[in-house]
Protein backbone atom coordinates (compact mmCIF):
# COMPACT_ATOMS: atom_id res chain seq x y z
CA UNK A 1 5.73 0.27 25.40
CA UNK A 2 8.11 -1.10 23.15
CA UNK A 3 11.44 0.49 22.86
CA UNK A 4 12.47 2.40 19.44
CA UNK A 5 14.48 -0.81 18.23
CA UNK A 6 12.11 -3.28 19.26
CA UNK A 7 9.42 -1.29 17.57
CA UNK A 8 11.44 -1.07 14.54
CA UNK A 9 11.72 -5.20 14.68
CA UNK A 10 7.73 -5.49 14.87
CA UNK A 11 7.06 -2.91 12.06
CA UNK A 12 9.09 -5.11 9.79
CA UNK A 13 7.96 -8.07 10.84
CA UNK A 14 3.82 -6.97 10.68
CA UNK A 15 4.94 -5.41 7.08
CA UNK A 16 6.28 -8.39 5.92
CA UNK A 17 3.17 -10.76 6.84
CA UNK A 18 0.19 -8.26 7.05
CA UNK A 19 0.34 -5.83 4.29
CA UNK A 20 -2.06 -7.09 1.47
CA UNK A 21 -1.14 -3.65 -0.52
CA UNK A 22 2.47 -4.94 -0.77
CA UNK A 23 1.59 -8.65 -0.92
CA UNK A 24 2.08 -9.43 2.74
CA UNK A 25 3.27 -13.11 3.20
CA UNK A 26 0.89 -14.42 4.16
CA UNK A 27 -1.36 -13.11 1.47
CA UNK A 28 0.71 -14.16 -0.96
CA UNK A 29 1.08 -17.90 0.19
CA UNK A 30 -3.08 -18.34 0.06
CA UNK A 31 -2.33 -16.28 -3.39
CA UNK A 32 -0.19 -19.33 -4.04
CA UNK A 33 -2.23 -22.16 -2.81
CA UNK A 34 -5.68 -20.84 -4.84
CA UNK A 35 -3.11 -20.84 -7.79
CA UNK A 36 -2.27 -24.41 -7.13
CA UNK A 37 -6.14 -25.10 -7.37
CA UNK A 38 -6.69 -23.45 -10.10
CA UNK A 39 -3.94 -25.67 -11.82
CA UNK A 40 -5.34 -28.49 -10.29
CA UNK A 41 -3.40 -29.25 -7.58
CA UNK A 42 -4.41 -29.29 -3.92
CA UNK A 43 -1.80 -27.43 -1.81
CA UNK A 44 0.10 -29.23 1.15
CA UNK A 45 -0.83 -28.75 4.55
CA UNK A 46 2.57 -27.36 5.62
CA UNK A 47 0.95 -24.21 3.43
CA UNK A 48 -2.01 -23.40 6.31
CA UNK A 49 -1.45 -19.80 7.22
CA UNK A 50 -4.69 -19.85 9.17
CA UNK A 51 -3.06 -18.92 12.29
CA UNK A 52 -0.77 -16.02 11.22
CA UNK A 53 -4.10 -14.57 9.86
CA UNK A 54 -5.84 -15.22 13.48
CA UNK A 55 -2.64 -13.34 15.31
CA UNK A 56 -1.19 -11.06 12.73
CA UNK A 57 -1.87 -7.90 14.40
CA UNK A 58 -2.27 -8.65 17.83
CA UNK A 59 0.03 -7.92 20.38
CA UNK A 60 1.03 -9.74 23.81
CA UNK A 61 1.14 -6.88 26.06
CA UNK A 62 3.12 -8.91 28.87
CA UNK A 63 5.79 -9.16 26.73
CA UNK A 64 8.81 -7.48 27.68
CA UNK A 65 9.44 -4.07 26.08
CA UNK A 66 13.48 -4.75 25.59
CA UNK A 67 14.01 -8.61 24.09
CA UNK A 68 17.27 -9.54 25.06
CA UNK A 69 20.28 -9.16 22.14
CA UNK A 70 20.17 -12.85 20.89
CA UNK A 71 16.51 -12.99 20.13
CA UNK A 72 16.24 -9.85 18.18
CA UNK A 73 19.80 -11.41 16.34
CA UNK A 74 17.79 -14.96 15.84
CA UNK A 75 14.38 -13.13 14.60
CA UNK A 76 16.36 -10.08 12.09
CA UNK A 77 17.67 -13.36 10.40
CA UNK A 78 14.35 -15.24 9.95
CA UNK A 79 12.94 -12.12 8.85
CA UNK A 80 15.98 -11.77 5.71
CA UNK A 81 15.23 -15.68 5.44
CA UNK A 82 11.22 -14.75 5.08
CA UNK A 83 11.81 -11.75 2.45
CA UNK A 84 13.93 -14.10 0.13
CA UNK A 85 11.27 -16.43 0.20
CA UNK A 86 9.04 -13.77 -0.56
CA UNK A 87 11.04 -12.93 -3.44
CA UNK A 88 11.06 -16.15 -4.75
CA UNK A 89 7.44 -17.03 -4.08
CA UNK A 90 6.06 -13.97 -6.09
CA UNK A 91 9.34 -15.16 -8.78
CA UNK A 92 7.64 -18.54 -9.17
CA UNK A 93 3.99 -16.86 -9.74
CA UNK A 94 5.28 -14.67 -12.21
CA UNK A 95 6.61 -17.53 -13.90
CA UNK A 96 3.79 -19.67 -13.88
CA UNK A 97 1.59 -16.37 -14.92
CA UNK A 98 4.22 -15.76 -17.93
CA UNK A 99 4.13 -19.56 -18.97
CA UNK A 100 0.09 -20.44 -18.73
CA UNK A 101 -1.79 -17.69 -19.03
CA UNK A 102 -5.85 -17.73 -17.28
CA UNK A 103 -6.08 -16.57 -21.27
CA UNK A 104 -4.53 -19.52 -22.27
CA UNK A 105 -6.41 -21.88 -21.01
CA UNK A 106 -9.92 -20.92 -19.41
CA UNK A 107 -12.55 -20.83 -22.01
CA UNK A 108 -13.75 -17.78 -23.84
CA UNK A 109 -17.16 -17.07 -22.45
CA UNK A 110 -20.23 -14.82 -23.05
CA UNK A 111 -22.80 -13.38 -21.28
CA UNK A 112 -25.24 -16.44 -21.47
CA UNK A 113 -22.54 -18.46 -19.82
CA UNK A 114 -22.29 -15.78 -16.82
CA UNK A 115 -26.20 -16.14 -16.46
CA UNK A 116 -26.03 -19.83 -16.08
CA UNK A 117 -23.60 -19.89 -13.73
CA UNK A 118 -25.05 -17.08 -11.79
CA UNK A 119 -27.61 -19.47 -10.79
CA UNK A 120 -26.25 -22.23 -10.27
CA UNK A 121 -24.18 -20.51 -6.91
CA UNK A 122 -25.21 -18.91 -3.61
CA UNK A 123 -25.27 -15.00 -3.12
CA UNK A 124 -24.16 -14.43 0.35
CA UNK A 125 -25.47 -11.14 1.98
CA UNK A 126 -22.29 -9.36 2.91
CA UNK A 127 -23.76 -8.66 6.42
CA UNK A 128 -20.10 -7.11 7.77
CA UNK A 129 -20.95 -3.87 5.66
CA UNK A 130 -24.54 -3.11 5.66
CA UNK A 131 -23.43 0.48 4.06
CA UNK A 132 -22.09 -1.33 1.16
CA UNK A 133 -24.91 -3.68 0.33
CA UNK A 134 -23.76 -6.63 -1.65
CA UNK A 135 -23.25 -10.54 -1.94
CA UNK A 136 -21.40 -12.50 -2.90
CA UNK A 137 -19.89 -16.11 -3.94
CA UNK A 138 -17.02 -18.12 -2.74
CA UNK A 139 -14.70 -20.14 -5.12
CA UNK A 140 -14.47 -22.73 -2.36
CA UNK A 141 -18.08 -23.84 -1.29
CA UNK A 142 -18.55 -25.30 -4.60
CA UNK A 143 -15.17 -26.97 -5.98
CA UNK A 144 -17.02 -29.00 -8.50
CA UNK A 145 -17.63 -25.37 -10.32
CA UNK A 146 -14.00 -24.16 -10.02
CA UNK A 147 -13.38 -24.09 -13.62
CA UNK A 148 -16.45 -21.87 -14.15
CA UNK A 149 -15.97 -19.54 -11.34
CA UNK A 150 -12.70 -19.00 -13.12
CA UNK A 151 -13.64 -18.28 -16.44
CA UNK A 152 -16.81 -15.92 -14.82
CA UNK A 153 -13.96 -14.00 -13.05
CA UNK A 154 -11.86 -13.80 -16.32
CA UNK A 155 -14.84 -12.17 -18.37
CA UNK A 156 -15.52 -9.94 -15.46
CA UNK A 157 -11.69 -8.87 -15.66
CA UNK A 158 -11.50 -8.23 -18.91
CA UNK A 159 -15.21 -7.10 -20.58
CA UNK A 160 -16.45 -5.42 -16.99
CA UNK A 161 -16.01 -1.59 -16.84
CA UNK A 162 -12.95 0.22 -15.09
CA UNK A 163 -14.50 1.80 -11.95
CA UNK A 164 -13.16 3.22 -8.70
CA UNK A 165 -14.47 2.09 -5.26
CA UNK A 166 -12.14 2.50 -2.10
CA UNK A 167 -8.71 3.56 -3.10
CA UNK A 168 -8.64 0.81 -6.21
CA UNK A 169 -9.95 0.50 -9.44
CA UNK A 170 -11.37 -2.31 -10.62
CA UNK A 171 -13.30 -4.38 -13.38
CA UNK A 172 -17.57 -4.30 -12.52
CA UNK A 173 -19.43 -6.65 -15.03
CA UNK A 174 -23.31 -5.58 -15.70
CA UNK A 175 -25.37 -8.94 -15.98
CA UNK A 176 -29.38 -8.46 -15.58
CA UNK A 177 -29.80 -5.33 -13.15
CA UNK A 178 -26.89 -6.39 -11.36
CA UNK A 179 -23.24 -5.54 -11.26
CA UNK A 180 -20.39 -8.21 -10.40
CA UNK A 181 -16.51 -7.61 -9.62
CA UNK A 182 -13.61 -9.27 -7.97
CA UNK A 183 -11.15 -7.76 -5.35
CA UNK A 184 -8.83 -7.20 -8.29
CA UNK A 185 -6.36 -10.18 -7.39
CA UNK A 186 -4.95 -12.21 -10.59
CA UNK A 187 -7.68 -14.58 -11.50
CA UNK A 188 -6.06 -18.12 -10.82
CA UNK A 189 -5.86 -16.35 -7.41
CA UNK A 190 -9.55 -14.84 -7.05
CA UNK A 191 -11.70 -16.68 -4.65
CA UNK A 192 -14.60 -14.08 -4.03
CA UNK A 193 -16.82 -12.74 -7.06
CA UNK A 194 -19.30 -9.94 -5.37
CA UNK A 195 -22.35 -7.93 -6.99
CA UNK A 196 -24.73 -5.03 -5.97
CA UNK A 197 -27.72 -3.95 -7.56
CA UNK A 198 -27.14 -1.27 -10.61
CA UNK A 199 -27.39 2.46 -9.48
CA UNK A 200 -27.21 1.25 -5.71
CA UNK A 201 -26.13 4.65 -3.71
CA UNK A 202 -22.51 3.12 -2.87
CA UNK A 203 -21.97 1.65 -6.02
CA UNK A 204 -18.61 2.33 -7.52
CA UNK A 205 -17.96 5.48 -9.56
CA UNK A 206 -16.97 5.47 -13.33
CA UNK A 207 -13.46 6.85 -14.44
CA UNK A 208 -13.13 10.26 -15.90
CA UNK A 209 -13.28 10.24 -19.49
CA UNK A 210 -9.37 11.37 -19.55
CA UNK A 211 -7.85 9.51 -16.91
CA UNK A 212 -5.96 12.35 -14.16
CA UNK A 213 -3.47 12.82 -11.86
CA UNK A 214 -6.08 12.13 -9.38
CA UNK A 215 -6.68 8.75 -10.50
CA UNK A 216 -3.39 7.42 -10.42
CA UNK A 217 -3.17 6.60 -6.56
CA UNK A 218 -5.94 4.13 -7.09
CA UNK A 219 -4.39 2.58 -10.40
CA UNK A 220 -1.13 2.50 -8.47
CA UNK A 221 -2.47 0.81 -5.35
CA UNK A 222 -4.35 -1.78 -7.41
CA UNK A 223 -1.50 -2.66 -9.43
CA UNK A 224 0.40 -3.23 -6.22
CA UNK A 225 -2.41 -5.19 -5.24
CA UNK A 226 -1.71 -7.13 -8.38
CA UNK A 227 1.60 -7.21 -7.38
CA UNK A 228 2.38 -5.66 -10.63
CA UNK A 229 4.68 -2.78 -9.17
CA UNK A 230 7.54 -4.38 -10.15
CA UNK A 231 6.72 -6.47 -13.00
CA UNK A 232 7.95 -6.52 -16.65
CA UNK A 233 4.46 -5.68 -19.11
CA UNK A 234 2.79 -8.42 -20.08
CA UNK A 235 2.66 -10.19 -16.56
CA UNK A 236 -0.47 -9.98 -14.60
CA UNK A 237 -3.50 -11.12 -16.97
CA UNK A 238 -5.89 -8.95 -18.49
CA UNK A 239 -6.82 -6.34 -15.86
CA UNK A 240 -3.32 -5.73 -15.41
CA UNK A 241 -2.81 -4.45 -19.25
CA UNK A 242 -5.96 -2.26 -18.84
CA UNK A 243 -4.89 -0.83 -15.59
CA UNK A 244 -1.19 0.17 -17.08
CA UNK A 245 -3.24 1.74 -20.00
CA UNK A 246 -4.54 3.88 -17.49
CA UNK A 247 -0.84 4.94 -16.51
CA UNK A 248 0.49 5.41 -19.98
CA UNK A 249 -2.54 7.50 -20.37
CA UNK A 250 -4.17 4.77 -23.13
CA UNK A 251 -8.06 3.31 -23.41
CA UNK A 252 -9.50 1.20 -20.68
């Protein structure tokens, strides 16, 4: 058992890499990296955060319940070093969000152009969450089809209907008895595009027709997810001026 101090030390430190609601670090350097991508750059190596998301929450119980002075000193400072990177890293995405838009530069596309690439991908069962039937496509199996995954995630951001589905709300395309969404990240960032049949029994629920006091936990919490808290408007793509609409009480 860890004593009140030293349990203070790992809260911060778990918040600050873990917390995908807040943009936990390590989220938001694979947030950074599938933005490189999407520009067209591959990301160093010295990026890999494949082993904080291995260990991230577990705990070595041998360890000793009171560190001695000089290590909790050493790790309180790389923790204020890790939050100003932090700071800068979601600085730097804002930036590059502010000065090349996905609108900018992903094509405009339609319906037909869904359909084709529809079936030109593999649907992965979702097997982890067989009360939640669904599939689903990964950005990275098939590189070659980047830009279209990207543009397919755009449309689905901003033509899909607002919908809430575990604590967020988020953009669900109809195409063909089917219904597709992303996880609600900024698109140059998306790297999973789901879908479930229409009318499934766990399918998301539509919005009331006057958005409530109810609703704005979910619009908050995906906003954060967007890490759009904080943000000036116009930061944040498409979903993110439909889901401040929400707050401000306007049309989705």
């Amino acid at each position: 058992m860890l004593d009140r101090e030293s349990h203070e030390l790992y809260r911060e430190a778990t918040h600050l890499v873990a917390v995908p609601e807040d943009g936990g670090l390590s989220n938001l350097i694979e947030a950074a990296k599938e933005t490189l991508r999407a520009y067209g750059v591959e990301p160093p190596v010295a990026l890999d955060v494949g082993v904080w998301e291995s260990q991230r929450t577990r705990v070595d119980r041998e360890a000793d319940a009171h560190p001695d002075p000089t290590t909790a000193v050493t790790l309180r400072a790389a923790l204020r070093e890790a939050e100003t990177w932090h700071r800068e890293l979601c600085r730097l995405l804002d930036a590059i969000d502010r000065l090349a838009p996905p609108e900018a530069w992903l094509p405009a596309w339609t319906l037909d152009d869904a359909r084709a690439y529809i079936t030109l991908v593999k649907w992965q069962f979702a097997r982890t969450m067989p009360l939640s039937p669904h599939w689903y496509t990964v950005r990275g199996k098939r590189p070659e089809l980047a830009p279209r995954f990207l543009a397919f995630a755009q449309l689905i951001q901003g033509q899909g209907v607002l919908k809430t589905w575990g604590g967020y709300v988020r953009a669900y395309l109809e195409v063909d008895g089917f219904e597709y969404w992303t996880m609600g990240a900024r698109v140059p960032e998306t790297v999973i595009i789901n879908r479930a049949e229409v009318g499934s029994d766990r399918a998301a629920r539509p919005l009331p027709p006057v958005p409530n006091a109810r609703l704005r936990p979910d619009v908050e919490r995906s906003l954060a997810y967007r890490r759009l808290g904080a943000s000036p408007d116009g930061i944040g793509g498409t979903l993110g001026v439909r889901l401040r609409a929400l707050l401000s009480g306007g049309s989705s």
